[in-house]
PDB file of N, CA and C in Angstrom:
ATOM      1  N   UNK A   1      -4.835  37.996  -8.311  1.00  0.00           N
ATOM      2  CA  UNK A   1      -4.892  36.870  -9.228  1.00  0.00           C
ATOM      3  C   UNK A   1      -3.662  35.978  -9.071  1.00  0.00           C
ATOM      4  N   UNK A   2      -2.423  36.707  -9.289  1.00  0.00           N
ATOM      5  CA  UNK A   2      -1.362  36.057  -8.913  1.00  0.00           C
ATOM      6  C   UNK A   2      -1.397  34.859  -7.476  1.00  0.00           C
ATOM      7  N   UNK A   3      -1.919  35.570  -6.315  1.00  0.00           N
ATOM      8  CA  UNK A   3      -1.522  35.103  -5.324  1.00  0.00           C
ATOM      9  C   UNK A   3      -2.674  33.924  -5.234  1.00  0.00           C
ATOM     10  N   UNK A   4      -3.925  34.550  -5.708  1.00  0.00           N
ATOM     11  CA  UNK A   4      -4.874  32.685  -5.816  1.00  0.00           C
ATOM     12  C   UNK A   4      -3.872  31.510  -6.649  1.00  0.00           C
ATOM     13  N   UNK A   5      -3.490  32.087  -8.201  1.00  0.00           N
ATOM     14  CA  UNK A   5      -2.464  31.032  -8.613  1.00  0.00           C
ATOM     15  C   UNK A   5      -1.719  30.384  -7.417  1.00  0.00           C
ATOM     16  N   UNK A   6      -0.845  31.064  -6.782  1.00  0.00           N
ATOM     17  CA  UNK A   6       0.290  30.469  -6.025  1.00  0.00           C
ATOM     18  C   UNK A   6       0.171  29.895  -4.895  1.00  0.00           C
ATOM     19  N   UNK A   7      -1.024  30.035  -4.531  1.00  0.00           N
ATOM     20  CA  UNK A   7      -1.610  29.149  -3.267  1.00  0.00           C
ATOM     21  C   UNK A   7      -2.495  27.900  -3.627  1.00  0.00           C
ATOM     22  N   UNK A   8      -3.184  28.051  -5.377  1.00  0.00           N
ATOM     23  CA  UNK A   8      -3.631  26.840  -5.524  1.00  0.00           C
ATOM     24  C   UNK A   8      -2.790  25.708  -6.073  1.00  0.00           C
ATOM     25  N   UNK A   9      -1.299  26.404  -6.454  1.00  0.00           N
ATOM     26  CA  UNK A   9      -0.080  25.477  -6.954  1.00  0.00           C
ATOM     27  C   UNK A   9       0.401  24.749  -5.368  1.00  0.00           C
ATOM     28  N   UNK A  10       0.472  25.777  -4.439  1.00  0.00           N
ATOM     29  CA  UNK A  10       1.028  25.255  -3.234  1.00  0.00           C
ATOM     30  C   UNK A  10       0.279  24.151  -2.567  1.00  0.00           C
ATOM     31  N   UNK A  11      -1.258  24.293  -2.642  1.00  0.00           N
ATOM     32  CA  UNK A  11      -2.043  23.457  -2.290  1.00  0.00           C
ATOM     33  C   UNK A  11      -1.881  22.411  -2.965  1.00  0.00           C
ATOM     34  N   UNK A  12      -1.978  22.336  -4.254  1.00  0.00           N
ATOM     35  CA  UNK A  12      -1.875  20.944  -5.256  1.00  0.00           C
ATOM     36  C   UNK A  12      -0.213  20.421  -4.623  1.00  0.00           C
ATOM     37  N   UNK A  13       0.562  20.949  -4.343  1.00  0.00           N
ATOM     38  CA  UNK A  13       1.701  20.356  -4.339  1.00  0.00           C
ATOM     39  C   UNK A  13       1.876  19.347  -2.505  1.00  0.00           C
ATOM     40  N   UNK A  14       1.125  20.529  -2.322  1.00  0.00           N
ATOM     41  CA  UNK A  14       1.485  19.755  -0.744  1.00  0.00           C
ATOM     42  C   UNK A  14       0.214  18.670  -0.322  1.00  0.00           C
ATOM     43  N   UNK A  15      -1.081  18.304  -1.350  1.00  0.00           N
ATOM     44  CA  UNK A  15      -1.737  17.540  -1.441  1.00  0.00           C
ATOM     45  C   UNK A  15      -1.029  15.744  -2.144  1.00  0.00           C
ATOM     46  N   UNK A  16      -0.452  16.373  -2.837  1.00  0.00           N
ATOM     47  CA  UNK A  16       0.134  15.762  -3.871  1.00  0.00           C
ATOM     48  C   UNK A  16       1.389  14.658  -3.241  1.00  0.00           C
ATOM     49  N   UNK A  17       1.776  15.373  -2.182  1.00  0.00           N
ATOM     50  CA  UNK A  17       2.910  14.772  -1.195  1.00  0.00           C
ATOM     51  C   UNK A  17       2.273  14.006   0.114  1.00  0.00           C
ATOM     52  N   UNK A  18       0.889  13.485  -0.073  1.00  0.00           N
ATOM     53  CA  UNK A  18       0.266  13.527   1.142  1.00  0.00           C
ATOM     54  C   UNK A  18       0.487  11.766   0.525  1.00  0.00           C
ATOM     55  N   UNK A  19       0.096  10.719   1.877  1.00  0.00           N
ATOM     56  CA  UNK A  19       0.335   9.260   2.174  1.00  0.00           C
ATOM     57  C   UNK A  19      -0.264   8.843   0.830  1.00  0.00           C
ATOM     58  N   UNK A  20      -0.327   8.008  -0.094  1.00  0.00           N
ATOM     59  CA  UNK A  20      -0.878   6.796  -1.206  1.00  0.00           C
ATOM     60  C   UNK A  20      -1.609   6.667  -0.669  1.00  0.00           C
ATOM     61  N   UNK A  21      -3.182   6.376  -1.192  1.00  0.00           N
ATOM     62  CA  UNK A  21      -4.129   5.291  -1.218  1.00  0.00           C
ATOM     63  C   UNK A  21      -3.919   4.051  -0.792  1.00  0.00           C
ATOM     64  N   UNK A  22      -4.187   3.133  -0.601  1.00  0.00           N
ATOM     65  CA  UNK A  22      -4.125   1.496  -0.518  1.00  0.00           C
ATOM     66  C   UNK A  22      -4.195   1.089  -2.146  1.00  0.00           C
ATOM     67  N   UNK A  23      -5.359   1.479  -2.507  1.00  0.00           N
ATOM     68  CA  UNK A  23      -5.491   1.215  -3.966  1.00  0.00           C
ATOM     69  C   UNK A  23      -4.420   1.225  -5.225  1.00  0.00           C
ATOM     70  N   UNK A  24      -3.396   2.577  -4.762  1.00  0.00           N
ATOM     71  CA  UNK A  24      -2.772   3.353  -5.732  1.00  0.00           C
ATOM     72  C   UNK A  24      -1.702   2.910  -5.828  1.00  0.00           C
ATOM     73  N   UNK A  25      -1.021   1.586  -4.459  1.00  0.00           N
ATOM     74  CA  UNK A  25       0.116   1.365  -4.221  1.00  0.00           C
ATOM     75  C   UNK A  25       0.459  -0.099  -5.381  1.00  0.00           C
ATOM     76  N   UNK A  26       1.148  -0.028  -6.422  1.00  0.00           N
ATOM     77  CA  UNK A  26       1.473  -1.528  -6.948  1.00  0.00           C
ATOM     78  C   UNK A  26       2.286  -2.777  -6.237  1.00  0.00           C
ATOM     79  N   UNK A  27       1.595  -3.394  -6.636  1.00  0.00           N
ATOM     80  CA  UNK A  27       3.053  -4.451  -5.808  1.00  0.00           C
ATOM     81  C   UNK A  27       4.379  -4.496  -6.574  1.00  0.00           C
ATOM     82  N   UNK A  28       5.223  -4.669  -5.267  1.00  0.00           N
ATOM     83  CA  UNK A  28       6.494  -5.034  -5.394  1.00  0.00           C
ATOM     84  C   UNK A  28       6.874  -6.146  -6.242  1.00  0.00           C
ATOM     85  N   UNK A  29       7.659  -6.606  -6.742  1.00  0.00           N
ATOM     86  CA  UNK A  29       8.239  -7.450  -7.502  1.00  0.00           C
ATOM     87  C   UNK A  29       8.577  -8.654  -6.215  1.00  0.00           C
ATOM     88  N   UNK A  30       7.990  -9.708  -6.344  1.00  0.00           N
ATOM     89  CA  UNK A  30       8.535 -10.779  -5.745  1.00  0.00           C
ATOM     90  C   UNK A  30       8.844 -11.900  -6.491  1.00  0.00           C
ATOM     91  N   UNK A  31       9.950 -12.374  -6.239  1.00  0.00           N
ATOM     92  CA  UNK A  31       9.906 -13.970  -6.762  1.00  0.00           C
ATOM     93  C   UNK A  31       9.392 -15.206  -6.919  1.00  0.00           C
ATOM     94  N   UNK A  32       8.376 -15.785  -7.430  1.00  0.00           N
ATOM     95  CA  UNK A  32       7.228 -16.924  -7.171  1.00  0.00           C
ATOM     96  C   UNK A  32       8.581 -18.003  -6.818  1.00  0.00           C
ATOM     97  N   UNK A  33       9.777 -18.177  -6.677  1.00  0.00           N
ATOM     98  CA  UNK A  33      10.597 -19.208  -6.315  1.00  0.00           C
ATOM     99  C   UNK A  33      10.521 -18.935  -4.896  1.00  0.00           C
ATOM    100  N   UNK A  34      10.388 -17.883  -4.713  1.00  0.00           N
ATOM    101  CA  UNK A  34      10.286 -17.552  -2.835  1.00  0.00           C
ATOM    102  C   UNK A  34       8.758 -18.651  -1.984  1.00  0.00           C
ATOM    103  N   UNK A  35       8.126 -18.820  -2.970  1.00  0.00           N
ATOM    104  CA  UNK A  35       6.734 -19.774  -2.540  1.00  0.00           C
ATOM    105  C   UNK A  35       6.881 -21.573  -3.270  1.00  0.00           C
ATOM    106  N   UNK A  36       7.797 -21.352  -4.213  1.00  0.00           N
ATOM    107  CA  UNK A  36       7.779 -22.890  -4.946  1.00  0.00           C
ATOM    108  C   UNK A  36       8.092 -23.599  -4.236  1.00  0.00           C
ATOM    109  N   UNK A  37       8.896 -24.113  -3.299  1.00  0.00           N
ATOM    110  CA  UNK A  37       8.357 -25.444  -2.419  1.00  0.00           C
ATOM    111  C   UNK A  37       7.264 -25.616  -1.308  1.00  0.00           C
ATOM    112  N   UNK A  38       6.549 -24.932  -1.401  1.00  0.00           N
ATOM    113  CA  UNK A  38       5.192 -24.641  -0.571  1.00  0.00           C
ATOM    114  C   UNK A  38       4.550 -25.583  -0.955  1.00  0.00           C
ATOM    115  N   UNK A  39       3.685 -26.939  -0.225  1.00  0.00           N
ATOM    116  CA  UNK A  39       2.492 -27.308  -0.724  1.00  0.00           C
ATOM    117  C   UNK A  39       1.209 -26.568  -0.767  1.00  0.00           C
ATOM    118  N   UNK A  40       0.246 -26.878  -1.595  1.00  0.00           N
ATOM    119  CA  UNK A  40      -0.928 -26.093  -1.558  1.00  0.00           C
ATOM    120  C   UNK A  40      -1.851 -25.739  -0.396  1.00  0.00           C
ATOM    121  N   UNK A  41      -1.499 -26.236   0.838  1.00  0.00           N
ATOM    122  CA  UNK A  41      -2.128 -26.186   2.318  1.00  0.00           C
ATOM    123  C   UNK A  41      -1.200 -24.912   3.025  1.00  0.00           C
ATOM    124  N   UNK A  42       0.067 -25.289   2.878  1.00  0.00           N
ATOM    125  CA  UNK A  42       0.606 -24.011   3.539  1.00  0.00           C
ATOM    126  C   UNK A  42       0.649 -22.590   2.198  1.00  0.00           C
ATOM    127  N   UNK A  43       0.410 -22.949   1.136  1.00  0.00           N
ATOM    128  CA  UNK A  43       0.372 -21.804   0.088  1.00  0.00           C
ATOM    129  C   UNK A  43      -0.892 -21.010   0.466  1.00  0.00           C
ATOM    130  N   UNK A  44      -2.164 -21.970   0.850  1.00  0.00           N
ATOM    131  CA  UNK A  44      -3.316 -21.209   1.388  1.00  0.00           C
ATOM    132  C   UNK A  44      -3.543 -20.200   2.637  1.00  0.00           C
ATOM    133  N   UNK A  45      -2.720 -21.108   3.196  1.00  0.00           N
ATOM    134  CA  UNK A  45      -2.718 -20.333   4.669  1.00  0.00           C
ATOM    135  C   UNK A  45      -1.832 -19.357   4.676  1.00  0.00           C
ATOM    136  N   UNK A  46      -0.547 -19.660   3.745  1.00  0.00           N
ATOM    137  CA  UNK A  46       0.197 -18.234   4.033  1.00  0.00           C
ATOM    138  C   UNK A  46      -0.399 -16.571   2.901  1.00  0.00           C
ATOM    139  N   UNK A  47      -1.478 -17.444   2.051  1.00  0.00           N
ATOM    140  CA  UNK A  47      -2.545 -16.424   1.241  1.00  0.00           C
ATOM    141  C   UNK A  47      -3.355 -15.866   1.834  1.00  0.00           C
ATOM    142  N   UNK A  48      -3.736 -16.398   3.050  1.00  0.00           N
ATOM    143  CA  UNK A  48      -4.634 -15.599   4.303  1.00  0.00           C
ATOM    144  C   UNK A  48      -4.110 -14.916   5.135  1.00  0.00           C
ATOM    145  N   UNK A  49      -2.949 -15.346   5.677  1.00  0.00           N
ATOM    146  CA  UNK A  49      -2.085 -14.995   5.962  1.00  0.00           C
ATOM    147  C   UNK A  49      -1.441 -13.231   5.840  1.00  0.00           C
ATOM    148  N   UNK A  50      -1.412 -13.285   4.561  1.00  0.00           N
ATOM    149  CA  UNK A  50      -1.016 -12.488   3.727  1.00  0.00           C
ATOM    150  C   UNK A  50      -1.628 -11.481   3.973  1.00  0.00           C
ATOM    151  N   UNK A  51      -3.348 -12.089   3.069  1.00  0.00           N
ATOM    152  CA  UNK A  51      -4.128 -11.173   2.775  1.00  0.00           C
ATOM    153  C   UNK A  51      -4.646 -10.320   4.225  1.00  0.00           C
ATOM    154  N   UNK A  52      -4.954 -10.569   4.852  1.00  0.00           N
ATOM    155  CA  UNK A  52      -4.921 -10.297   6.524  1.00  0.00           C
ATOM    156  C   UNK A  52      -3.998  -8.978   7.186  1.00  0.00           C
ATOM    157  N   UNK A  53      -3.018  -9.477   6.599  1.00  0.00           N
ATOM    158  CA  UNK A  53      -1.900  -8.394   7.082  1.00  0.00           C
ATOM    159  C   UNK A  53      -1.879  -6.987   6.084  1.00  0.00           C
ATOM    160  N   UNK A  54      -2.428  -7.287   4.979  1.00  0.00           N
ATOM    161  CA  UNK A  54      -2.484  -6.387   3.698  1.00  0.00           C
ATOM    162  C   UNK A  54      -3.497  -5.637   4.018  1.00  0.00           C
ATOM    163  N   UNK A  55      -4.514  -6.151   4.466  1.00  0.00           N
ATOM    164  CA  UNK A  55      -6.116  -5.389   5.026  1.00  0.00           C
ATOM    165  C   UNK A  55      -5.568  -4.311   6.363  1.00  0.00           C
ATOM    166  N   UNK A  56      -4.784  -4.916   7.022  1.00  0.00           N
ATOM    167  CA  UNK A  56      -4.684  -4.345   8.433  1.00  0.00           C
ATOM    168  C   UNK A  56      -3.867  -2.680   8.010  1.00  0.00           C
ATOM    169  N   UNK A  57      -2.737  -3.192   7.265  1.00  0.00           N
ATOM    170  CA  UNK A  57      -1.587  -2.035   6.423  1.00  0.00           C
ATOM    171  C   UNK A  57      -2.360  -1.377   6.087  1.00  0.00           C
ATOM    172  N   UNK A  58      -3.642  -1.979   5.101  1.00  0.00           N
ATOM    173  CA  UNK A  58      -4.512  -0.502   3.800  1.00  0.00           C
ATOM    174  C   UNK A  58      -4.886  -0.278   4.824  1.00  0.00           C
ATOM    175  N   UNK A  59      -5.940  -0.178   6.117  1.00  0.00           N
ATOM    176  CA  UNK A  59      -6.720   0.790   7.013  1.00  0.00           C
ATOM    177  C   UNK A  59      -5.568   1.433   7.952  1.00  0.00           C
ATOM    178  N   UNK A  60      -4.379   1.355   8.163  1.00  0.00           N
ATOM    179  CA  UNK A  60      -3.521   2.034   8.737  1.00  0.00           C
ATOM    180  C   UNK A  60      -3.023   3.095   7.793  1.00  0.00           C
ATOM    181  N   UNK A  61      -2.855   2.991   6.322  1.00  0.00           N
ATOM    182  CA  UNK A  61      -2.548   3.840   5.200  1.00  0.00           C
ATOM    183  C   UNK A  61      -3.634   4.853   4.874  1.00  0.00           C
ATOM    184  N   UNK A  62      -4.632   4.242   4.813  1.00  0.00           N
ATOM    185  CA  UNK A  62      -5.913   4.956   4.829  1.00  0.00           C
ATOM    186  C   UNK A  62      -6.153   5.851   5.882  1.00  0.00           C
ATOM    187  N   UNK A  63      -5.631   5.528   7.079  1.00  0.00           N
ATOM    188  CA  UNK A  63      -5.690   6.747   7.868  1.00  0.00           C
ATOM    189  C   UNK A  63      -4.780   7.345   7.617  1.00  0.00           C
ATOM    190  N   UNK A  64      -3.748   7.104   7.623  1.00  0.00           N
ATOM    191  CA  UNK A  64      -2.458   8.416   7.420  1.00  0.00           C
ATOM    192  C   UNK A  64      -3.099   9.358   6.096  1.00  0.00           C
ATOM    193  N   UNK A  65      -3.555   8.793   4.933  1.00  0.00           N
ATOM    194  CA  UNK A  65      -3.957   9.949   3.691  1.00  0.00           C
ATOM    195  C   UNK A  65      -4.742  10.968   4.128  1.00  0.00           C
ATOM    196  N   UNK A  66      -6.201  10.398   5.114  1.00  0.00           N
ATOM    197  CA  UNK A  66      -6.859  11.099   5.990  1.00  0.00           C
ATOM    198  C   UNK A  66      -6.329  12.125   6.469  1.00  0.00           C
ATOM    199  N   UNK A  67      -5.323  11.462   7.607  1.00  0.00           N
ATOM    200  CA  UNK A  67      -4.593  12.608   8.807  1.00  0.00           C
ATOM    201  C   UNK A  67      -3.815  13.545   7.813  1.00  0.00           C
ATOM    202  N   UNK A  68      -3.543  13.196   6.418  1.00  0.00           N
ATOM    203  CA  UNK A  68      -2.932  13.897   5.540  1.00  0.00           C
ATOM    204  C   UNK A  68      -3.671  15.346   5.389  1.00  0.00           C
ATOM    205  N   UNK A  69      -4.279  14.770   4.721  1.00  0.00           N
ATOM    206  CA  UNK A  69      -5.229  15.999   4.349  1.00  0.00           C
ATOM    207  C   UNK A  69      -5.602  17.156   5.261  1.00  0.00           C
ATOM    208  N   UNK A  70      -5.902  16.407   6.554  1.00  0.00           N
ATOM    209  CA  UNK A  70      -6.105  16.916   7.890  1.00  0.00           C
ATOM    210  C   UNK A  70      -4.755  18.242   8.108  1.00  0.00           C
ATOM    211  N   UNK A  71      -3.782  17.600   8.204  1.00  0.00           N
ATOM    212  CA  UNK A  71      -2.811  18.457   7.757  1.00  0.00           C
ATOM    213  C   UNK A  71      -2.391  19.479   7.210  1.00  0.00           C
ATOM    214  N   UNK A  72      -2.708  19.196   6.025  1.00  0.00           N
ATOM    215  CA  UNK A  72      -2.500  20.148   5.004  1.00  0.00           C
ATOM    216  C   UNK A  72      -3.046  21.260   5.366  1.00  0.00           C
ATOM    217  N   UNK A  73      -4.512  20.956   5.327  1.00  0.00           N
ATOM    218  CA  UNK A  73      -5.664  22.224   5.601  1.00  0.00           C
ATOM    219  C   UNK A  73      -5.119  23.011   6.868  1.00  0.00           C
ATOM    220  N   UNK A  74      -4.937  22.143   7.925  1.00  0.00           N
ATOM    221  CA  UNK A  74      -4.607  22.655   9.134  1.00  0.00           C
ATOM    222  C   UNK A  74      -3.337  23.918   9.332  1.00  0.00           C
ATOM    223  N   UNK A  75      -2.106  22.393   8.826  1.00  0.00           N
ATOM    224  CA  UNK A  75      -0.593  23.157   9.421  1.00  0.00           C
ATOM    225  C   UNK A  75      -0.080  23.433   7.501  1.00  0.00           C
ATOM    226  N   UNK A  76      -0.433  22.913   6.770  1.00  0.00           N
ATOM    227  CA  UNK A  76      -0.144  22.828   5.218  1.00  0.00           C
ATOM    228  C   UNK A  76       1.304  22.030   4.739  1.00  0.00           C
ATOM    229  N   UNK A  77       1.227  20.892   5.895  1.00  0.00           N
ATOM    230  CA  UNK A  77       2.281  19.839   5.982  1.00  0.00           C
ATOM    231  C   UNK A  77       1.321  18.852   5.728  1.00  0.00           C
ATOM    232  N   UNK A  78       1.848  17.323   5.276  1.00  0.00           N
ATOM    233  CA  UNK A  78       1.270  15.876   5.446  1.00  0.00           C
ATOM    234  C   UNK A  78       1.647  16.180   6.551  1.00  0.00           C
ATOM    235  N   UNK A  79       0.741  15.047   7.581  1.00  0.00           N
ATOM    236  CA  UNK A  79       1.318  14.380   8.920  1.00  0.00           C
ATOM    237  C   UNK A  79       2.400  13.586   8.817  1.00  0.00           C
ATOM    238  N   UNK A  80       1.817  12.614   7.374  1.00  0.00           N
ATOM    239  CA  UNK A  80       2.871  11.450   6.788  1.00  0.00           C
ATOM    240  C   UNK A  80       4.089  11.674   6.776  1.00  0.00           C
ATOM    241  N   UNK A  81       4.600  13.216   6.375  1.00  0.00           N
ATOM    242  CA  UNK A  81       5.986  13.803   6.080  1.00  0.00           C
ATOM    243  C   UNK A  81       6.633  13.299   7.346  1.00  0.00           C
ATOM    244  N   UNK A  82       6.050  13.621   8.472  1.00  0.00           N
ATOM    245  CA  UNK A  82       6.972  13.538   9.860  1.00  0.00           C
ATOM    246  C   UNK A  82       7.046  11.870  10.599  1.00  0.00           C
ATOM    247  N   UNK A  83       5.750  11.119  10.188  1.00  0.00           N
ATOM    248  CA  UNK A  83       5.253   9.835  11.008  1.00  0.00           C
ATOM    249  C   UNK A  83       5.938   9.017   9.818  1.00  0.00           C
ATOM    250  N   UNK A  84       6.103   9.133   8.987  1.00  0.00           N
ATOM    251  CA  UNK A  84       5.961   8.264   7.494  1.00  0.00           C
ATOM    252  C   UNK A  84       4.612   7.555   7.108  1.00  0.00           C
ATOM    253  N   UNK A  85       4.741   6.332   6.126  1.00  0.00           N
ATOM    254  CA  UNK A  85       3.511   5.294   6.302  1.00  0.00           C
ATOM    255  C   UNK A  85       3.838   4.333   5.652  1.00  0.00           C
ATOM    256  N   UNK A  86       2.900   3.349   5.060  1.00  0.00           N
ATOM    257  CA  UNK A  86       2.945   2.171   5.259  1.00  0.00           C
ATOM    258  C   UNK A  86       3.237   1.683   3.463  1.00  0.00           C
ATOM    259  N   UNK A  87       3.810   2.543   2.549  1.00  0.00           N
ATOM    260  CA  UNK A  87       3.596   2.436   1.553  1.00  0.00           C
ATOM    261  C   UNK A  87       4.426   0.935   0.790  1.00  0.00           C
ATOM    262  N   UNK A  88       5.756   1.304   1.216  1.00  0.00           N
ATOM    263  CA  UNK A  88       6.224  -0.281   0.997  1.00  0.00           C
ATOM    264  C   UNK A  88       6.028  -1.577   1.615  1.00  0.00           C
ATOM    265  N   UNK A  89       5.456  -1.139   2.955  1.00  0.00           N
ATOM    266  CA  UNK A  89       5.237  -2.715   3.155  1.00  0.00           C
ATOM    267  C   UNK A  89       3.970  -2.846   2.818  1.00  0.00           C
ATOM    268  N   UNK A  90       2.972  -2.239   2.263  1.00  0.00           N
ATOM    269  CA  UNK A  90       1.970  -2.484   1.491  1.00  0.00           C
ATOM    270  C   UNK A  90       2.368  -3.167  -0.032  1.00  0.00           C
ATOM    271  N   UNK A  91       3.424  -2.419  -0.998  1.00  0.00           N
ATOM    272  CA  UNK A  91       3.261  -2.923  -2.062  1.00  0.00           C
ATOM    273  C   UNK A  91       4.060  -4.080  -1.902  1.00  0.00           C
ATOM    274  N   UNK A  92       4.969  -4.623  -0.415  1.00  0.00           N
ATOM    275  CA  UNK A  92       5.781  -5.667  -0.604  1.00  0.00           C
ATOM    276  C   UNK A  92       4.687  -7.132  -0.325  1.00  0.00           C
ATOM    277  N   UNK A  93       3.604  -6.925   0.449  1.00  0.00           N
ATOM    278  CA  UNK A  93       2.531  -7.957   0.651  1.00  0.00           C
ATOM    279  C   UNK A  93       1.697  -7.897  -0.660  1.00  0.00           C
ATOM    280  N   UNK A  94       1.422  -6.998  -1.594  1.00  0.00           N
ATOM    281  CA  UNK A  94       0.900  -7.047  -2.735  1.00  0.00           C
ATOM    282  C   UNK A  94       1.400  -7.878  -3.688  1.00  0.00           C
ATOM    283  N   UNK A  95       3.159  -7.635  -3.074  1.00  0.00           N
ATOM    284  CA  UNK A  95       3.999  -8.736  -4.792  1.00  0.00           C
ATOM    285  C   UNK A  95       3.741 -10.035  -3.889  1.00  0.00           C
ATOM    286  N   UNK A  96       3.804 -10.580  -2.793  1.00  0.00           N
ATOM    287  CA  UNK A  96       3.719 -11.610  -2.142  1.00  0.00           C
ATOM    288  C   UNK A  96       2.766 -12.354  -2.303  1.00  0.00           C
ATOM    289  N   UNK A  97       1.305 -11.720  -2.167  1.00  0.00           N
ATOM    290  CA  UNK A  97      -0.065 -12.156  -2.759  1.00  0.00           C
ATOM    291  C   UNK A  97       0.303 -12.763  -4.291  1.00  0.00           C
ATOM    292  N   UNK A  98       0.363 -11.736  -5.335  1.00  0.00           N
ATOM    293  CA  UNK A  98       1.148 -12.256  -6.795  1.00  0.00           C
ATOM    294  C   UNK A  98       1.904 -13.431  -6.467  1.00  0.00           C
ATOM    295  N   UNK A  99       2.778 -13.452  -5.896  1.00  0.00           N
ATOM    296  CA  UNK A  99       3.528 -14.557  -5.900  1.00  0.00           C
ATOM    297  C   UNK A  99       3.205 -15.979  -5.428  1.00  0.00           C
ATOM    298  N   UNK A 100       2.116 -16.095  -4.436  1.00  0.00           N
ATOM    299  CA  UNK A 100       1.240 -17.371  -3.895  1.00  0.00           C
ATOM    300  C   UNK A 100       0.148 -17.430  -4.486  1.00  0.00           C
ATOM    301  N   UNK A 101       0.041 -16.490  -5.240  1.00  0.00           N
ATOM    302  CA  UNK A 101      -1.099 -17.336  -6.393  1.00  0.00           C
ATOM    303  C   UNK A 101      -0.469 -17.815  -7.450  1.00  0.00           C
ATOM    304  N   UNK A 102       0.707 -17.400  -8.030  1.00  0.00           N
ATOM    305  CA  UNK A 102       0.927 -17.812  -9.273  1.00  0.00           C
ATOM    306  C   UNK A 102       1.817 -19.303  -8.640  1.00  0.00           C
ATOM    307  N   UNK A 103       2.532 -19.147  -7.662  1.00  0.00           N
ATOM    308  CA  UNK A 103       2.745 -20.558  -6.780  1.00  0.00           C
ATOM    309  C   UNK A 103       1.563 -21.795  -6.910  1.00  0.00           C
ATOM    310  N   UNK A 104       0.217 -21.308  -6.235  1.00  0.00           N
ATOM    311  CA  UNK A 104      -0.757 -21.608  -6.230  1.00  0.00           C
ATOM    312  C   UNK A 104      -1.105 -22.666  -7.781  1.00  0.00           C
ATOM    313  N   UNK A 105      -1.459 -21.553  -8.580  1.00  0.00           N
ATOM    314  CA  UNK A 105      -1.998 -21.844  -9.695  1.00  0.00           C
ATOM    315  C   UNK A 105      -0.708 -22.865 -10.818  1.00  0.00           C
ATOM    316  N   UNK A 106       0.273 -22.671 -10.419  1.00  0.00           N
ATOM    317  CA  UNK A 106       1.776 -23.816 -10.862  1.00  0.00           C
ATOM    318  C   UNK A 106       1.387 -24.866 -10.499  1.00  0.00           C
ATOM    319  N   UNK A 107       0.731 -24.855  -8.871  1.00  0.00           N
ATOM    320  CA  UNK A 107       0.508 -26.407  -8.362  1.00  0.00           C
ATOM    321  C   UNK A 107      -0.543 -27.016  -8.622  1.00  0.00           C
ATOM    322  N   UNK A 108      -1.699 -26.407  -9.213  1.00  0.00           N
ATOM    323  CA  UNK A 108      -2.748 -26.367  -9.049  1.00  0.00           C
ATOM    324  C   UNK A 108      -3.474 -26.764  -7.734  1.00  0.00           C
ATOM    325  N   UNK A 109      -3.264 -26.088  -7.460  1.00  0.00           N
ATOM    326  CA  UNK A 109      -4.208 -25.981  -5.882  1.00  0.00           C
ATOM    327  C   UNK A 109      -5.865 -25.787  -6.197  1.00  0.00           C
ATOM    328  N   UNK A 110      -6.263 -25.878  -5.344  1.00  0.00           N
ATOM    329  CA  UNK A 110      -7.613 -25.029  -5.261  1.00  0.00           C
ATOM    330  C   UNK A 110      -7.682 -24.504  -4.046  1.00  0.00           C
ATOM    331  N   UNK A 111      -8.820 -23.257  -4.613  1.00  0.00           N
ATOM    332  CA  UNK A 111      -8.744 -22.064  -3.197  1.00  0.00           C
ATOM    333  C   UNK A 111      -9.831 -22.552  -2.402  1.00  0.00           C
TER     334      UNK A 111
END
């Protein structure tokens, strides 16, 4: 009994340490003064821009949680532990997005 306990604590723990979601990651704090002299043409494009590079990060993150798990079961390490991943420059394009819309929506642009 003991030893199921201590292997399903070990499991939860070393699951638990495995890469973020895309979903799970918040954005970073950015400054909307970092976008205020932007007109609304380059505010758009650097919102695609953005968003583009944010898509590419979540399916690179998304695999590492994968290869995570993969891991665990396997060697009972993340992979992530040794490769790292993509967690801050995910939530730093997340505050960036925040920040060219609320740029955006100051100027009133339209999307």
């Amino acid at each position: 009994m003991l030893t199921k306990i201590l292997i399903t604590c070990a499991t939860v723990a070393l699951i638990s340490s495995c890469a973020t979601r895309p979903d799970k990651i918040a954005a970073a704090t950015v400054a909307q003064e970092k976008y205020a002299a932007e007109d609304c043409a380059t505010l758009s494009k650097k919102f695609s821009q953005t968003q583009t590079e944010l898509t590419a990060l979540s399916k690179k993150q998304n695999s590492k949680a994968n290869g995570d798990i993969w891991g665990v079961l396997l060697i009972f390490t993340p992979i992530s532990f040794f490769t790292g991943d993509f967690e801050k420059e995910i939530a730093q394009k997340k505050g960036d997005i925040v920040a060219i819309q609320a740029s955006q929506r100051k100027n009133n642009c339209s999307n």
